[in-house]
C-alpha atoms as a PDB file:
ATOM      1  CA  UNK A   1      32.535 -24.633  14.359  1.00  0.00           C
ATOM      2  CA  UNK A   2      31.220 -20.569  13.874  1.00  0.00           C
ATOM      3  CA  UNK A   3      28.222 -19.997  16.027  1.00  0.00           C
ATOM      4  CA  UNK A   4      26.010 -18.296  13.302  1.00  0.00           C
ATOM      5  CA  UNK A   5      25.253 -14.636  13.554  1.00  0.00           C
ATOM      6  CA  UNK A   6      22.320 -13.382  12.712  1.00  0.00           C
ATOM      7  CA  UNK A   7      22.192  -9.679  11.826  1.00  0.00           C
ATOM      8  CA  UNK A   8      19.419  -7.721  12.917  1.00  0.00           C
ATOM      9  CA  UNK A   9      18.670  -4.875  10.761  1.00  0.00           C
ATOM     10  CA  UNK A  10      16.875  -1.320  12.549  1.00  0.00           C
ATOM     11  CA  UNK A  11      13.731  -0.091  10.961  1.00  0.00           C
ATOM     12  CA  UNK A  12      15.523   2.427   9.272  1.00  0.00           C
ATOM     13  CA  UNK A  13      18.228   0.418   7.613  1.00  0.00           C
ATOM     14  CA  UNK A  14      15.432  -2.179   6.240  1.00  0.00           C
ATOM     15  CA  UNK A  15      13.555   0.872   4.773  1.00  0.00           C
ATOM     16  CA  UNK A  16      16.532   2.255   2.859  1.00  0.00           C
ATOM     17  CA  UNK A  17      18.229  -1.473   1.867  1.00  0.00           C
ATOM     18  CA  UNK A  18      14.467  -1.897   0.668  1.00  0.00           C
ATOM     19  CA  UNK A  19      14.422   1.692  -1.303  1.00  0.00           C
ATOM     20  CA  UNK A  20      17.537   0.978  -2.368  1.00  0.00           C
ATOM     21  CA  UNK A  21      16.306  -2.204  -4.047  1.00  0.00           C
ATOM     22  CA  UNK A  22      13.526  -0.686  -5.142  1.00  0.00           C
ATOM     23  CA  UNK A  23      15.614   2.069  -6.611  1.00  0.00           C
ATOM     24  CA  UNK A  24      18.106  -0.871  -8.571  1.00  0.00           C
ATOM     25  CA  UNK A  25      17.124  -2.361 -11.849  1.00  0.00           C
ATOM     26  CA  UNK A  26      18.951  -5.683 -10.355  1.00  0.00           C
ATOM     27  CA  UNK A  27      17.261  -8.940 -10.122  1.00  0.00           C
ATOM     28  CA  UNK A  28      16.352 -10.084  -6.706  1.00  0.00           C
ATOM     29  CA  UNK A  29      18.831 -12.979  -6.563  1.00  0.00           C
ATOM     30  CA  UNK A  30      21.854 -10.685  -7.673  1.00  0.00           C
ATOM     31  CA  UNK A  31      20.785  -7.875  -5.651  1.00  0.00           C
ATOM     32  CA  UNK A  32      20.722  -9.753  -2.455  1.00  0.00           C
ATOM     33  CA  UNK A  33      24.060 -11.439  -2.764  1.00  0.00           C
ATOM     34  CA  UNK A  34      25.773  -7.770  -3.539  1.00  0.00           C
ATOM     35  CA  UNK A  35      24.140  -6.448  -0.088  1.00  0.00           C
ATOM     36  CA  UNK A  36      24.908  -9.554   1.654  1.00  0.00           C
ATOM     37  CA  UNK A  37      21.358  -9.908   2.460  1.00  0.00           C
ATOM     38  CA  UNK A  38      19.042 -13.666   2.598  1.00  0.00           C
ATOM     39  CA  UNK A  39      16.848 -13.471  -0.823  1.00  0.00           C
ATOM     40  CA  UNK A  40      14.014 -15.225   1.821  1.00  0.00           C
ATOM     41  CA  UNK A  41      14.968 -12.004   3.867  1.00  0.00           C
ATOM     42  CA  UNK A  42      13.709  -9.729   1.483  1.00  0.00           C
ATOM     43  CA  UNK A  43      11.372 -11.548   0.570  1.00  0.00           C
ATOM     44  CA  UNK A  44       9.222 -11.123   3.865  1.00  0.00           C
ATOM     45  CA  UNK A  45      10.261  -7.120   3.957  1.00  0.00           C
ATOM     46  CA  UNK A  46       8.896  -7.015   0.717  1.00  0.00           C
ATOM     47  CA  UNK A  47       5.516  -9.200   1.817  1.00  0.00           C
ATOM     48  CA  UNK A  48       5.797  -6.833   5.238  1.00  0.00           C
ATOM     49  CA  UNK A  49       5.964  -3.558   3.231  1.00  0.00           C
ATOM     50  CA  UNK A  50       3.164  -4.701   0.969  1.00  0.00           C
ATOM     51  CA  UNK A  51       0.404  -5.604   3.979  1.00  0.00           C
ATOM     52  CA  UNK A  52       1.600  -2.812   6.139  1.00  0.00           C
ATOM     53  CA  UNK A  53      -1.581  -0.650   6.736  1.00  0.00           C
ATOM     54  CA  UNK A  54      -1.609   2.531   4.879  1.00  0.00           C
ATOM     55  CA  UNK A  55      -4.133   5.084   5.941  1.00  0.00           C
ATOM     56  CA  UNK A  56      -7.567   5.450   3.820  1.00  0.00           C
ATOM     57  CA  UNK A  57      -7.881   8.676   2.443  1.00  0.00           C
ATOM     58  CA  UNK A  58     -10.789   9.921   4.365  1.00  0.00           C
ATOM     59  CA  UNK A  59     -14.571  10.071   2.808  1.00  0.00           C
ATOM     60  CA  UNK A  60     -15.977  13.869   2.202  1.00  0.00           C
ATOM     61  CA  UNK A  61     -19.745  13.834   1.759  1.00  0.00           C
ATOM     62  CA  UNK A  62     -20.939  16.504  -0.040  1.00  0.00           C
ATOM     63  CA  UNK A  63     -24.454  17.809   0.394  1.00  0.00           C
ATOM     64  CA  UNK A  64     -26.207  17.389  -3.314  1.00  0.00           C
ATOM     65  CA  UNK A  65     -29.240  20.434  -3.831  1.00  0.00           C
ATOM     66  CA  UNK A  66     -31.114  19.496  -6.713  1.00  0.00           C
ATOM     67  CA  UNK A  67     -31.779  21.948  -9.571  1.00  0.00           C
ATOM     68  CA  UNK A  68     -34.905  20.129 -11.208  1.00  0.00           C
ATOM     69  CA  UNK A  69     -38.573  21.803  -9.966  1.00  0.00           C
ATOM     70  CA  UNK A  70     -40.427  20.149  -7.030  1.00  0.00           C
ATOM     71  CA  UNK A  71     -42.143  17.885  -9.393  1.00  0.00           C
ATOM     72  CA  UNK A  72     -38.893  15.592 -10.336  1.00  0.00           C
ATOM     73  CA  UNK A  73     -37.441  16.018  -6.747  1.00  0.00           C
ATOM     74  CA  UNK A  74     -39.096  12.464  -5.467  1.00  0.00           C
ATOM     75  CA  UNK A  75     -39.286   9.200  -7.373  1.00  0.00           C
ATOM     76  CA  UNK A  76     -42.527   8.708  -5.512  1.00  0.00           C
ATOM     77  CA  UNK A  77     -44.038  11.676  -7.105  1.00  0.00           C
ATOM     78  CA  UNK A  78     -42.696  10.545 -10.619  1.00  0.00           C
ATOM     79  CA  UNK A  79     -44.760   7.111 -10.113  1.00  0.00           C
ATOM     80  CA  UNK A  80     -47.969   8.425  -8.656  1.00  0.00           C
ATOM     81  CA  UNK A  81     -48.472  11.082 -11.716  1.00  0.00           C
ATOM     82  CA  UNK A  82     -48.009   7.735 -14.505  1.00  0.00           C
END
């Protein structure tokens, strides 16, 4: 009996077999048996690339200066004049 290999695949070679799926119009099944690749195999790259943390754009306040006369500038000053 074969001993079973198990190919590991680098970072970089799951990133472009995954762009290069990505890139195909081929369905999964078909794909994975013309790269000679597991379809549970890319199946977890594909749940791994999906829950990978991508950076938050980052939050810009911006100061707001209101244009309307003192009178209108506080909701407390609105309900005292009613």
């Amino acid at each position: 009996m074969k001993p079973n290999k198990r190919k590991t695949f680098s970072d970089a070679e799951k990133a472009a077999l995954l762009k290069s799926y990505q890139n195909s119009e081929k369905m999964k099944k078909q794909w994975c048996e013309e790269n000679a690749i597991g379809l549970s195999t890319l199946h977890r790259w594909l749940r791994q690339e999906k829950n990978t943390i991508t950076p938050q754009p980052l939050q810009c306040w911006v100061p707001v200066v209101s244009a309307l006369p003192e009178q209108f500038n506080s909701l407390e000053n609105n309900a005292s004049t009613r």
